[in-house]
Protein backbone atom coordinates (compact mmCIF):
# COMPACT_ATOMS: atom_id res chain seq x y z
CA UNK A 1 89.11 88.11 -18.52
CA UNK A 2 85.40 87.04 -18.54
CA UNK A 3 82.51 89.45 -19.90
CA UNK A 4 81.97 91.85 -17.24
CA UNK A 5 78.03 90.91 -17.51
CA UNK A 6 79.14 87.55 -16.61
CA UNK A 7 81.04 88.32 -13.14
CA UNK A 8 77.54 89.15 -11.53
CA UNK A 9 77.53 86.57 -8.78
CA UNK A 10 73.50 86.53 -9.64
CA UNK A 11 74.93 83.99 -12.06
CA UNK A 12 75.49 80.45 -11.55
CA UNK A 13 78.71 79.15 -12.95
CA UNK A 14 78.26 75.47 -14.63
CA UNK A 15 81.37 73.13 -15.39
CA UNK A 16 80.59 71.62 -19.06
CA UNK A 17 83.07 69.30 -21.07
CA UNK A 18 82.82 70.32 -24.84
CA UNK A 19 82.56 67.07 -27.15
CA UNK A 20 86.81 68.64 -28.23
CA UNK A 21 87.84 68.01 -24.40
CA UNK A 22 87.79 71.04 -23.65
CA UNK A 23 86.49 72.23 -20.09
CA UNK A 24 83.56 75.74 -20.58
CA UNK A 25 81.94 77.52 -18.25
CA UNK A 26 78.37 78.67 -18.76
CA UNK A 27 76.40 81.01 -17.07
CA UNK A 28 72.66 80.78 -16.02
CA UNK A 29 70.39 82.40 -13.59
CA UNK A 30 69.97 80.85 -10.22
CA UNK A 31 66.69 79.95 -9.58
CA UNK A 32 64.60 81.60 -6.99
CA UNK A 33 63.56 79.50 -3.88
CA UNK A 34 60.25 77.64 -4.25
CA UNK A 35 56.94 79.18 -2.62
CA UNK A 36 55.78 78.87 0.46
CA UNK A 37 52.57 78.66 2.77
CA UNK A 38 52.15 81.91 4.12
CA UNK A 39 50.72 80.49 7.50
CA UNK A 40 52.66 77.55 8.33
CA UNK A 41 55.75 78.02 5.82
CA UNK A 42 55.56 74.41 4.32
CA UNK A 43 56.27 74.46 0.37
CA UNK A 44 53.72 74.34 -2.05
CA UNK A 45 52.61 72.19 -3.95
CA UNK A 46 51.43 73.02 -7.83
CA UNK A 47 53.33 76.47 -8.19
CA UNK A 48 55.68 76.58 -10.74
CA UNK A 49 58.65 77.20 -9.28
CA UNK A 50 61.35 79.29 -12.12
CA UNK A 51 63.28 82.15 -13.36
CA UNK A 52 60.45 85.26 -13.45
CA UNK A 53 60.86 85.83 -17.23
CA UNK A 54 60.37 82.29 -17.61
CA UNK A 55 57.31 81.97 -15.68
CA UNK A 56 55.81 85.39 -17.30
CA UNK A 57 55.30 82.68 -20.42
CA UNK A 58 53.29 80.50 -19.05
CA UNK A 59 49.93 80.36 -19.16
CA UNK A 60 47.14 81.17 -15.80
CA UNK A 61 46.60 77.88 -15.44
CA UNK A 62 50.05 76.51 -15.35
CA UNK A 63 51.18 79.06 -12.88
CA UNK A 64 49.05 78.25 -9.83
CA UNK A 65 46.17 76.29 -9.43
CA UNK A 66 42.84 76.94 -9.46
CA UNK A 67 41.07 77.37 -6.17
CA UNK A 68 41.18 80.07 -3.09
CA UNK A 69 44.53 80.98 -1.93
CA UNK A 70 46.16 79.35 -4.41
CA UNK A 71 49.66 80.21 -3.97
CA UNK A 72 49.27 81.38 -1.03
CA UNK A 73 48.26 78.69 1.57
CA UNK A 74 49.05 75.05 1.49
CA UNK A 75 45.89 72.59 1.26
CA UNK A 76 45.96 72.08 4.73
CA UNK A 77 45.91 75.05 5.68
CA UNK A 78 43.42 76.40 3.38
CA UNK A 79 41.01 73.61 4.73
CA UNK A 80 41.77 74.71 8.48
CA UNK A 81 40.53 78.14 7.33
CA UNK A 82 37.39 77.38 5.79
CA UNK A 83 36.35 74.86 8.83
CA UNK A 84 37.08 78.46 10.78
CA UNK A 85 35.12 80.19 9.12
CA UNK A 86 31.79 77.80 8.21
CA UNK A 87 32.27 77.07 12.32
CA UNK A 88 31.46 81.24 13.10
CA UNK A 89 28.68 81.03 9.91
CA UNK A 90 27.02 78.45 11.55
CA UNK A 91 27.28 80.08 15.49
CA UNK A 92 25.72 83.29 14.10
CA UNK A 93 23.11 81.73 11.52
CA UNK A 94 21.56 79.27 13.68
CA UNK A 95 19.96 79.91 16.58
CA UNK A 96 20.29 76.48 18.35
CA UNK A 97 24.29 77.10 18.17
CA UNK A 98 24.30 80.08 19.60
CA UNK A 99 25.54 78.69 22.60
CA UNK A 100 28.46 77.46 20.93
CA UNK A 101 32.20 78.74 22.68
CA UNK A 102 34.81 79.72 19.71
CA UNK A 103 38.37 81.38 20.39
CA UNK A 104 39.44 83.40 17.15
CA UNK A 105 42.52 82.06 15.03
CA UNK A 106 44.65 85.02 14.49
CA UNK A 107 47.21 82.98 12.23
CA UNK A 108 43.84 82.47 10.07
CA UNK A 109 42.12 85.56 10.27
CA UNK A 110 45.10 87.49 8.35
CA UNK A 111 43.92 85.53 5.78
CA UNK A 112 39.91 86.37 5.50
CA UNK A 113 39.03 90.17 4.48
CA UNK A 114 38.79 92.94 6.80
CA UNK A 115 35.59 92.75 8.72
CA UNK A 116 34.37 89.70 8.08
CA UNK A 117 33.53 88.78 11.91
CA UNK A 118 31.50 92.00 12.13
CA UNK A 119 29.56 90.67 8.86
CA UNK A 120 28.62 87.35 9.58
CA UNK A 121 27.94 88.39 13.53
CA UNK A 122 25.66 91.46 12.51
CA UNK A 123 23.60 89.12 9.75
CA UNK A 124 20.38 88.48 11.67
């Protein structure tokens, strides 16, 4: 009978042929599934993608990249968000936009800190 460490389903079983003939099985862990954009659920690109004690080796950099809600948002969405929130900047910064109609993005704003309407609205 196998190891009982080894009868964890956790494990992924792998057929190998031995260079006698003979037929093995080895054991790894199963991968976790690959990240995904917390907004719009696509997968992300640039986020290392292994097993957790594997990943806890590598270095900042190789991890996730470098820029705002990195591993968190997809490009796309991350540029969607930033349009958002230079578009209620520029209502409440400029006078000659005030005029200017906007309907708030809740999808987005889970994204942006607590109170940041109330900041950029009461900045006169």
């Amino acid at each position: 009978m196998v190891e009982p460490r080894l009868r964890s389903r956790s494990l992924k079983r792998v057929q190998r042929r031995t260079p006698g003939g003979r037929t093995v099985t080895h054991y790894r862990r199963e991968k976790p599934n690959k990240h995904r954009c917390g907004r719009c659920g696509k997968i992300l690109n640039g986020v290392s993608n292994d097993i957790p004690s594997r990943i806890r080796k590598l270095s900042k950099s190789e991890k996730v990249p470098t820029r705002r809600y990195a591993g968190v948002l997809c490009a796309n969405c991350l540029e969607r968000l930033i349009r958002y929130e230079t578009r209620f900047e520029v209502k409440f910064r400029y006078p000659e936009f005030k005029d200017i109609e906007l309907r708030r993005d809740l999808t987005l704003e889970k994204f942006l800190p607590r109170g940041w309407w109330q900041d950029i609205s009461s900045e006169k």
